[in-house]
Protein backbone atom coordinates (compact mmCIF):
# COMPACT_ATOMS: atom_id res chain seq x y z
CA UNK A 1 44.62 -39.61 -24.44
CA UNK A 2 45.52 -36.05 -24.55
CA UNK A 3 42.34 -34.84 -22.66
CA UNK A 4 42.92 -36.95 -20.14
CA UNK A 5 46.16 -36.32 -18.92
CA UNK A 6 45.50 -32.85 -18.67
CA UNK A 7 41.82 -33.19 -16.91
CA UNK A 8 41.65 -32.09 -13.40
CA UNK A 9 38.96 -33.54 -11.39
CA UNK A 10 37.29 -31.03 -8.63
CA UNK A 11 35.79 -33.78 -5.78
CA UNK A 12 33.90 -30.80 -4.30
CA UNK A 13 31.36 -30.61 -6.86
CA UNK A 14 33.14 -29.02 -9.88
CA UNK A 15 33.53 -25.56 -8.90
CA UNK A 16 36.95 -25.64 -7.22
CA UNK A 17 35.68 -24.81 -4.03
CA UNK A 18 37.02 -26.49 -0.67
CA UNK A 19 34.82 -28.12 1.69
CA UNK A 20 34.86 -24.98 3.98
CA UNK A 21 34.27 -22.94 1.44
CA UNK A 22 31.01 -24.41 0.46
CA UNK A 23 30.75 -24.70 4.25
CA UNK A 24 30.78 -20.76 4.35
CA UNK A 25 28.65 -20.40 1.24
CA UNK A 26 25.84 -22.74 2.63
CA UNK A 27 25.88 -20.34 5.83
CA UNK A 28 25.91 -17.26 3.79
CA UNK A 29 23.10 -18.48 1.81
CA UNK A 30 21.01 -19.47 4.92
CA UNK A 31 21.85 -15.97 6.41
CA UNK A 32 20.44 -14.72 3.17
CA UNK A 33 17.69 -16.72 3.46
CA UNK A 34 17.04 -15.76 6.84
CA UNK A 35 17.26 -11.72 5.69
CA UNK A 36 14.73 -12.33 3.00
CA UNK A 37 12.11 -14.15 5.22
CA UNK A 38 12.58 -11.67 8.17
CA UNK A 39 11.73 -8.72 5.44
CA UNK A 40 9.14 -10.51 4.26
CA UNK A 41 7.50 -10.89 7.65
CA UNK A 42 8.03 -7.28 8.30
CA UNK A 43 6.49 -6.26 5.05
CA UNK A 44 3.58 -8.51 5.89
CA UNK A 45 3.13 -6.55 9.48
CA UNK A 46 3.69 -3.26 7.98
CA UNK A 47 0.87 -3.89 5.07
CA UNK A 48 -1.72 -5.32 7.41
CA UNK A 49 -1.09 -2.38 9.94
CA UNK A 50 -1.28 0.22 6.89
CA UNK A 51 -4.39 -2.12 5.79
CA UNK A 52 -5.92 -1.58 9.48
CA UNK A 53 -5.71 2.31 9.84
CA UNK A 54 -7.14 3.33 6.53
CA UNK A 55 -10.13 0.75 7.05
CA UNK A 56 -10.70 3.11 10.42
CA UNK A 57 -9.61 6.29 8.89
CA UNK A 58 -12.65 5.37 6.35
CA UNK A 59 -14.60 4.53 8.87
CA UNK A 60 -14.38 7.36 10.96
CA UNK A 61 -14.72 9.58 7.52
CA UNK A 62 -17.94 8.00 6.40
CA UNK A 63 -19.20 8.54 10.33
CA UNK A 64 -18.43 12.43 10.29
CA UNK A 65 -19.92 12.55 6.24
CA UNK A 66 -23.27 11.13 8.09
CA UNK A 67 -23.38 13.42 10.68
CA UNK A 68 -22.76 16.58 8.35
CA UNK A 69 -25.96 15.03 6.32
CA UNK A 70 -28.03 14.07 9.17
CA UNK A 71 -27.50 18.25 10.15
CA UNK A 72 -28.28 19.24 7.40
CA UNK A 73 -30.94 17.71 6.60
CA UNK A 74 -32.48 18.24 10.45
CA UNK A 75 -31.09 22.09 9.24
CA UNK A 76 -33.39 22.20 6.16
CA UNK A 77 -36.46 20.34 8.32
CA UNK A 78 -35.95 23.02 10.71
CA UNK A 79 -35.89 26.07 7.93
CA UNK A 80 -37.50 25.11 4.27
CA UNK A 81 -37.65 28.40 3.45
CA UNK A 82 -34.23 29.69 4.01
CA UNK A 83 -33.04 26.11 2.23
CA UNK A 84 -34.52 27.02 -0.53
CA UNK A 85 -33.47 30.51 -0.94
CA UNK A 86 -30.21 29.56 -0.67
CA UNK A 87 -30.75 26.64 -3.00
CA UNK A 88 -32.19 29.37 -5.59
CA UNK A 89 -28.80 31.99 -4.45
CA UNK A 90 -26.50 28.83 -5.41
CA UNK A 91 -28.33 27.97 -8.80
CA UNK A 92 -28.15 32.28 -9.74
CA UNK A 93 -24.18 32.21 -8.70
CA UNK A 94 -23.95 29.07 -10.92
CA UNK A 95 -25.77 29.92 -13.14
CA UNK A 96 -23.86 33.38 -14.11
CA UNK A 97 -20.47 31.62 -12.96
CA UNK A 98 -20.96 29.31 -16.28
CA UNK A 99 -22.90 32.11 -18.55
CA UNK A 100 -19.78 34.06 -18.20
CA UNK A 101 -17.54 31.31 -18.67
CA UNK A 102 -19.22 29.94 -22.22
């Protein structure tokens, strides 16, 4: 009998809490809520917009890596003989580069 004359019921769910406060809590929480889907979205935007300009800065770096192939090789077509003296000037300097290294 003891424990039940000194129990004290809580009719707004067991925490204490007036109506209005769980009121205030329920809005706080959707506010929350609200934050953490509006950063979401904007995380979203931000990754498919970071997403969209390296797929073109690629793009535009694999264009300007073919046209500094498609020159030189129209630059070698041109001049065989000068390619491959400088071919045979690159393979010396490497050459001595690593003979002098090892």
């Amino acid at each position: 009998m003891a424990y039940a004359e000194n129990y004290v019921s809580t009719p707004q769910g067991g925490d204490g809490a007036t109506g209005t406060e769980q009121s205030d809590k329920k809005t706080q929480s959707d506010k929350m809520r609200d934050t953490a889907a509006s950063a979401q979205e904007s995380v979203k935007q931000t990754a498919e917009k970071v997403r969209a300009s390296t797929a073109n800065a690629v793009g535009r770096g694999s264009d300007q890596a073919y046209a500094v192939q498609s020159e030189f090789d129209d630059a070698v077509r041109r001049n065989p003989t000068l390619a491959v003296i400088g071919a045979l000037g690159l393979g010396i300097a490497l050459g001595l580069a690593m003979n002098k290294r090892g």
